[in-house]
Protein backbone atom coordinates (compact mmCIF):
# COMPACT_ATOMS: atom_id res chain seq x y z
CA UNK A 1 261.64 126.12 94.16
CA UNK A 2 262.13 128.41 91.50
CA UNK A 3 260.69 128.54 87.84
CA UNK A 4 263.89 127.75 86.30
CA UNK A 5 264.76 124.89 88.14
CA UNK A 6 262.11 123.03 86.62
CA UNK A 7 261.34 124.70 83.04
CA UNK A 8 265.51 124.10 82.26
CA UNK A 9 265.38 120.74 82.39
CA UNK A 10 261.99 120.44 80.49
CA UNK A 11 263.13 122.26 77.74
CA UNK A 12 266.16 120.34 77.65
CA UNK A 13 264.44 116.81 77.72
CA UNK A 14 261.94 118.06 74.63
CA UNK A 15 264.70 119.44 72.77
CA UNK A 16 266.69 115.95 73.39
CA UNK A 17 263.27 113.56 72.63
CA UNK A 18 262.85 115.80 69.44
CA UNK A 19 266.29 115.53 67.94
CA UNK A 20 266.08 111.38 69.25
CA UNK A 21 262.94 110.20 67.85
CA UNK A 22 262.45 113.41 64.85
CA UNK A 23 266.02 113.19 63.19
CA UNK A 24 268.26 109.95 64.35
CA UNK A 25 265.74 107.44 64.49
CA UNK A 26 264.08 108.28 61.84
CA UNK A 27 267.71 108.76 59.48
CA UNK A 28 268.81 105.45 61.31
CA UNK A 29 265.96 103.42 59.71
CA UNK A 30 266.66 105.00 56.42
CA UNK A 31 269.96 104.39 56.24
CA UNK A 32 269.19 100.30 57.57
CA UNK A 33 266.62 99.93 55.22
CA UNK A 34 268.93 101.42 52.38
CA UNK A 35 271.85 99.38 53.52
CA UNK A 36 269.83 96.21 54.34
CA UNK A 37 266.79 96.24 51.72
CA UNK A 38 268.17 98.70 48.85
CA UNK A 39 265.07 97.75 46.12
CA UNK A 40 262.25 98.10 48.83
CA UNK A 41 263.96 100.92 50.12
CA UNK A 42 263.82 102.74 46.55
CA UNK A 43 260.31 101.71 46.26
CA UNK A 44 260.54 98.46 43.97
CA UNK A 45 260.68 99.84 40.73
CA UNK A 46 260.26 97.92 37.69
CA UNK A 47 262.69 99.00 34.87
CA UNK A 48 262.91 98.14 31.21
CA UNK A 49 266.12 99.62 28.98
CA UNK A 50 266.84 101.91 32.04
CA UNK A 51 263.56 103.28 32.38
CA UNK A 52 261.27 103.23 35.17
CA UNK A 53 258.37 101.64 34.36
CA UNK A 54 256.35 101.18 37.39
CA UNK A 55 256.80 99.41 40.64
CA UNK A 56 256.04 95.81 41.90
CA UNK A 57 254.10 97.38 44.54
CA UNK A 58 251.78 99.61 42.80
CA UNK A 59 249.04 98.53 40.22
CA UNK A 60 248.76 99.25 37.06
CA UNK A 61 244.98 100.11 35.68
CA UNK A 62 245.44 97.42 32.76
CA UNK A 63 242.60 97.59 30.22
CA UNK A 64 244.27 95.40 27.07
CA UNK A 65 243.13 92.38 27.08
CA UNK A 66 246.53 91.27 26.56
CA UNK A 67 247.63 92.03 29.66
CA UNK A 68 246.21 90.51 33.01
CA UNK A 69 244.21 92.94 34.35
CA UNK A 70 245.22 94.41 38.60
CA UNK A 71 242.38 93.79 41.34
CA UNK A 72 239.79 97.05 41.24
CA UNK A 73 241.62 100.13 42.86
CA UNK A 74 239.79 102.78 45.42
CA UNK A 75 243.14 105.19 44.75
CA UNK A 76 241.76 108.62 43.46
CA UNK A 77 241.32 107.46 39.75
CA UNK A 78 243.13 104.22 39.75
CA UNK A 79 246.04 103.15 41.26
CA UNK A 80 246.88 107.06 42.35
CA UNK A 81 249.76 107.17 45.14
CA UNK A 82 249.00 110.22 46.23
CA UNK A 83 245.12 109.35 47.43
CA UNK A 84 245.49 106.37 48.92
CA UNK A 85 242.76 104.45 50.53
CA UNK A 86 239.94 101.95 50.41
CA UNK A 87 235.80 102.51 50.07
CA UNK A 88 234.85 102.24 53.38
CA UNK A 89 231.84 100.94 52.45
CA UNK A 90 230.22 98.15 55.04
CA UNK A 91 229.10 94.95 53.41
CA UNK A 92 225.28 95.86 53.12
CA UNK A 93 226.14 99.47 51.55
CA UNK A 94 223.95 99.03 48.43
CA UNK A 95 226.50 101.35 46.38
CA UNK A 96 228.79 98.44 47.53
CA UNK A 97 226.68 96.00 46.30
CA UNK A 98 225.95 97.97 42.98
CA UNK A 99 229.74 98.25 42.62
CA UNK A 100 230.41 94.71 43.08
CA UNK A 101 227.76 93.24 40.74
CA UNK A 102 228.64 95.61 37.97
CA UNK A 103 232.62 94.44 38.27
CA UNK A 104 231.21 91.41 38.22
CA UNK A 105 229.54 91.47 34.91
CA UNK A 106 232.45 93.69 33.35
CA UNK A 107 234.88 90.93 34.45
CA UNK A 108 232.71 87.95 33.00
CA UNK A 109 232.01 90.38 29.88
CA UNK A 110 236.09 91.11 29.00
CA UNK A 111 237.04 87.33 30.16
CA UNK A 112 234.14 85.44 27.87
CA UNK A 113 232.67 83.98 30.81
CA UNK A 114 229.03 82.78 31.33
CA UNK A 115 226.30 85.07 32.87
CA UNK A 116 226.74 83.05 35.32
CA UNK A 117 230.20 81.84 36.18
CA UNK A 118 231.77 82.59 39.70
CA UNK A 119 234.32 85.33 39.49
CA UNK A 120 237.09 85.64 42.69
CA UNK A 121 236.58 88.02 45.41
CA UNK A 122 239.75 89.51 44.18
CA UNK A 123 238.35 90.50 40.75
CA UNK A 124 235.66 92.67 42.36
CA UNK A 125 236.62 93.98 45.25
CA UNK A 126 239.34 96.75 46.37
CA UNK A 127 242.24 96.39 48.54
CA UNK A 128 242.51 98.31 51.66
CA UNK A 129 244.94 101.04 50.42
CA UNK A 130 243.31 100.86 47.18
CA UNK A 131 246.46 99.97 45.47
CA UNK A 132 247.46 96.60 45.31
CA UNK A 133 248.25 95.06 41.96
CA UNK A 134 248.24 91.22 42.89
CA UNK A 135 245.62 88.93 41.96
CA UNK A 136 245.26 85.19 43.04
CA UNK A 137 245.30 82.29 40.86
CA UNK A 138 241.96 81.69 40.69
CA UNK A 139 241.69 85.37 39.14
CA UNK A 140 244.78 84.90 36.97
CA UNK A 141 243.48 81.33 35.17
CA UNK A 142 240.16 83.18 34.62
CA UNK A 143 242.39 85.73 33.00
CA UNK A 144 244.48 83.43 30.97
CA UNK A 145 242.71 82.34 27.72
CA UNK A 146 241.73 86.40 27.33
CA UNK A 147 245.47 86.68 27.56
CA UNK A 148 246.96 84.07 25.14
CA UNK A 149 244.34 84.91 22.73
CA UNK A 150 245.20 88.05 22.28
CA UNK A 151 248.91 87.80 22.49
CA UNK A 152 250.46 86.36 18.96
């Protein structure tokens, strides 16, 4: 057999493969997800008078205490798209530890909370990509009289 016989049709199938899964499927599942989920699509964007604002998706690092504050983020300096991640850091990792107990005190500290009090998991720890905004209700009643006091 020659050469040819066999690199033709190997050339042919990666060219095929490559146009299939690199540029139709991919431009297929944009335009479904456009069509079929147009806000997630877009990246759930949070407007106010026409103005983007932020997304639903994406914390916020909130620091007023009128405002309920997002879960800790791992993101490059807080809630950064663009360096996405969590710590890595194994349960017995003192820094981990360290980290932990001092957003522990901070969150007692800005909430009026007892030396003491229990604070949720959510309050002190980071997501895994480091950037999710949502906090439970445990976290959120904690929250609340900070909130409503300082709100008029």
């Amino acid at each position: 057999m020659k050469l040819r016989e066999h690199l033709r049709p190997a050339i042919a199938s990666v060219i095929s493969l490559t146009l299939l899964t690199g540029c139709i499927f991919p431009l297929v599942l944009f335009a479904l997800g456009r069509l079929l989920y147009p806000g997630q699509a877009a990246g759930s964007l949070v407007t106010r008078n026409g103005v983007v604002i932020g997304s639903r998706l994406i914390g916020q690092d909130f620091t007023r205490p009128e405002y309920f504050h997002s879960r800790p983020s791992a993101a490059g300096s807080g809630y950064d798209g663009t360096s996405s991640g969590g710590t890595n850091l194994g349960p017995s990792n003192r820094k981990l530890i360290e980290d932990v107990r001092q957003l522990a005190e901070d969150y007692r500290r800005r909430n009026g909370l007892p030396p003491d009090a229990t604070v949720p998991i959510d309050a002190v720890t980071r997501s895994g990509s480091g950037l999710d905004p949502h906090i439970s209700l445990a976290n959120a009643a904690l929250q609340a009289p900070r909130v409503a006091r300082a709100r008029p």
